[in-house]
C-alpha atoms as a PDB file:
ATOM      1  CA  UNK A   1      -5.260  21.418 -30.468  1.00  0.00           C
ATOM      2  CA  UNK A   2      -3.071  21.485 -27.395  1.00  0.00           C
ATOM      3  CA  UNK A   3      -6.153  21.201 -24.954  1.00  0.00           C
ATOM      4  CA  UNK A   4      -6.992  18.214 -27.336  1.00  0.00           C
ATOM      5  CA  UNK A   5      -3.642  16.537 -26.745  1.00  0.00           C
ATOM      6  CA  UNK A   6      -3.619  17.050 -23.003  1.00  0.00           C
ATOM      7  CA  UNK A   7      -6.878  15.598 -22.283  1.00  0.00           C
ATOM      8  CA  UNK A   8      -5.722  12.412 -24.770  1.00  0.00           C
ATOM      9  CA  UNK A   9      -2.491  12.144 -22.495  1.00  0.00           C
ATOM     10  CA  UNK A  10      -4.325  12.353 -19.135  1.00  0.00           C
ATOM     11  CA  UNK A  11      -6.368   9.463 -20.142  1.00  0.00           C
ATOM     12  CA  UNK A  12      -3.096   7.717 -20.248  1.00  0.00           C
ATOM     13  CA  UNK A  13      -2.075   8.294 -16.240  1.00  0.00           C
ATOM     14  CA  UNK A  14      -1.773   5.522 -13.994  1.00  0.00           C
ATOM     15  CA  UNK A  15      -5.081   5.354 -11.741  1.00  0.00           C
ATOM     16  CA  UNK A  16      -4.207   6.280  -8.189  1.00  0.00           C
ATOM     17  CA  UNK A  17      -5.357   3.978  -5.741  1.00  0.00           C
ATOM     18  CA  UNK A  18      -6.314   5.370  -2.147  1.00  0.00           C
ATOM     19  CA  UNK A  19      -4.343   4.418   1.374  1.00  0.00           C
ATOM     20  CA  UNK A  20      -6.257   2.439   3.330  1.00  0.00           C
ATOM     21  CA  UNK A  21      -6.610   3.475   7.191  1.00  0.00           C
ATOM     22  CA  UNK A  22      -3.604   1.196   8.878  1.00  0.00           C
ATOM     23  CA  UNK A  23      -4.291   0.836  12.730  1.00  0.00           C
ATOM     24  CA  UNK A  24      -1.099   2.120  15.201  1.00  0.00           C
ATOM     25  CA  UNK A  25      -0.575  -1.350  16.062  1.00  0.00           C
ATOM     26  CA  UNK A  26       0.452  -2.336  12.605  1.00  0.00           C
ATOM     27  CA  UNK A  27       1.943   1.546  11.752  1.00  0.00           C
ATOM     28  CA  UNK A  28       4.240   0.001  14.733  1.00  0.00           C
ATOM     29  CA  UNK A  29       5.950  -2.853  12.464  1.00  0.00           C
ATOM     30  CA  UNK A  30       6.399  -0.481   9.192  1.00  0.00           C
ATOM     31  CA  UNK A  31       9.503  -0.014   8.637  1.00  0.00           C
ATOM     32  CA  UNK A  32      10.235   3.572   8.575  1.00  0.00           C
ATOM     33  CA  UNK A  33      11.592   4.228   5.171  1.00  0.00           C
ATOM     34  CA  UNK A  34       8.442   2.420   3.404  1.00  0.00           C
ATOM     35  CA  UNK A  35       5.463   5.034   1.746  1.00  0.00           C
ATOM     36  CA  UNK A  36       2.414   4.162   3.813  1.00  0.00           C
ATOM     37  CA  UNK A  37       0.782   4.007   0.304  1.00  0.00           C
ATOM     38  CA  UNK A  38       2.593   0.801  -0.089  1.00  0.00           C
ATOM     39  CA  UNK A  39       0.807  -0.298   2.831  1.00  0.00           C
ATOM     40  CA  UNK A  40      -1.995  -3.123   1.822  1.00  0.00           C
ATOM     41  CA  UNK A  41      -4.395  -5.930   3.007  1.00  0.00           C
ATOM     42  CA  UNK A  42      -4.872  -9.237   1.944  1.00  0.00           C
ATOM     43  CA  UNK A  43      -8.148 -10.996   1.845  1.00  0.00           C
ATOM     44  CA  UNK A  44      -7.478 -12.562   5.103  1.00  0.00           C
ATOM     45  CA  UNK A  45      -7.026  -9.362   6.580  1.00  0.00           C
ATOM     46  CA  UNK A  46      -3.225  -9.707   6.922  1.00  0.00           C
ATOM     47  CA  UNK A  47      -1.157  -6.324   6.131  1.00  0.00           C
ATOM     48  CA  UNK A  48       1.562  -6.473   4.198  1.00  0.00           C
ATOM     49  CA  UNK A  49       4.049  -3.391   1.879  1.00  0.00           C
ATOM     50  CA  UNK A  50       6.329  -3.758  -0.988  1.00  0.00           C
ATOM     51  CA  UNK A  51       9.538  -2.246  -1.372  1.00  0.00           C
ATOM     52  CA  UNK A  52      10.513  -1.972  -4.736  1.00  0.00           C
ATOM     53  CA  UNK A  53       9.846  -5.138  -6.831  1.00  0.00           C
ATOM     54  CA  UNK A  54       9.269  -7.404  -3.285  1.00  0.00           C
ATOM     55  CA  UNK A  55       6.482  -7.981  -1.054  1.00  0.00           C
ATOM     56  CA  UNK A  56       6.611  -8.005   2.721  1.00  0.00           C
ATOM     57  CA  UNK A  57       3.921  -9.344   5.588  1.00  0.00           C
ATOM     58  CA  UNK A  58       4.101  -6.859   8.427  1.00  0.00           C
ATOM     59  CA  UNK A  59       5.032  -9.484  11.208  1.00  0.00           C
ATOM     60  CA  UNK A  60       5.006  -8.862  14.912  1.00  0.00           C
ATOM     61  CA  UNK A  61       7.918  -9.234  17.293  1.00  0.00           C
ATOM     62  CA  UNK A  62       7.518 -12.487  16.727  1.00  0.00           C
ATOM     63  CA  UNK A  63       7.428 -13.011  13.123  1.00  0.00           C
ATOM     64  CA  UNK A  64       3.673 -13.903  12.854  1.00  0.00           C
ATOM     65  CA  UNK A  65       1.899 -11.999  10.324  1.00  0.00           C
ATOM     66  CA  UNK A  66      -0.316  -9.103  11.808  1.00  0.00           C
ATOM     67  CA  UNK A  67      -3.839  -9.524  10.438  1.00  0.00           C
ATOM     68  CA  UNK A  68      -6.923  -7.720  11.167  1.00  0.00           C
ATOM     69  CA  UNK A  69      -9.665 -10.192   9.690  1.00  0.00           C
ATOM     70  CA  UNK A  70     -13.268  -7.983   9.672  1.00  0.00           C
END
């Protein structure tokens, strides 16, 4: 009965996405408090993180977006 229940609540969990590989050059404009797990890429290539409920583009020195189109 208790095995039963466990199984039933693991179905429940949140599916755990995977980190993607981030190249030094962006690593460099992380801030250093963000989870590189919140680390993503857009469809254009362009990273970006969020920090709690807000999302951020990881811009350069600059303030141009760093992208990495394939």
């Amino acid at each position: 009965m208790v095995f039963a229940a466990l199984t039933l609540l693991s179905a429940c969990a949140l599916p755990t996405v995977d980190s993607i590989a981030i190249p030094a050059d962006v690593a460099d404009y992380i801030p250093p408090d963000i989870d590189m797990s919140e680390v993503n890429r857009d469809t254009n290539g362009c990273y970006f993180y969020t920090y709690g409920a807000s999302l951020f583009t990881v811009q350069d020195d600059n303030g141009n977006p760093i992208c990495h189109p394939e």
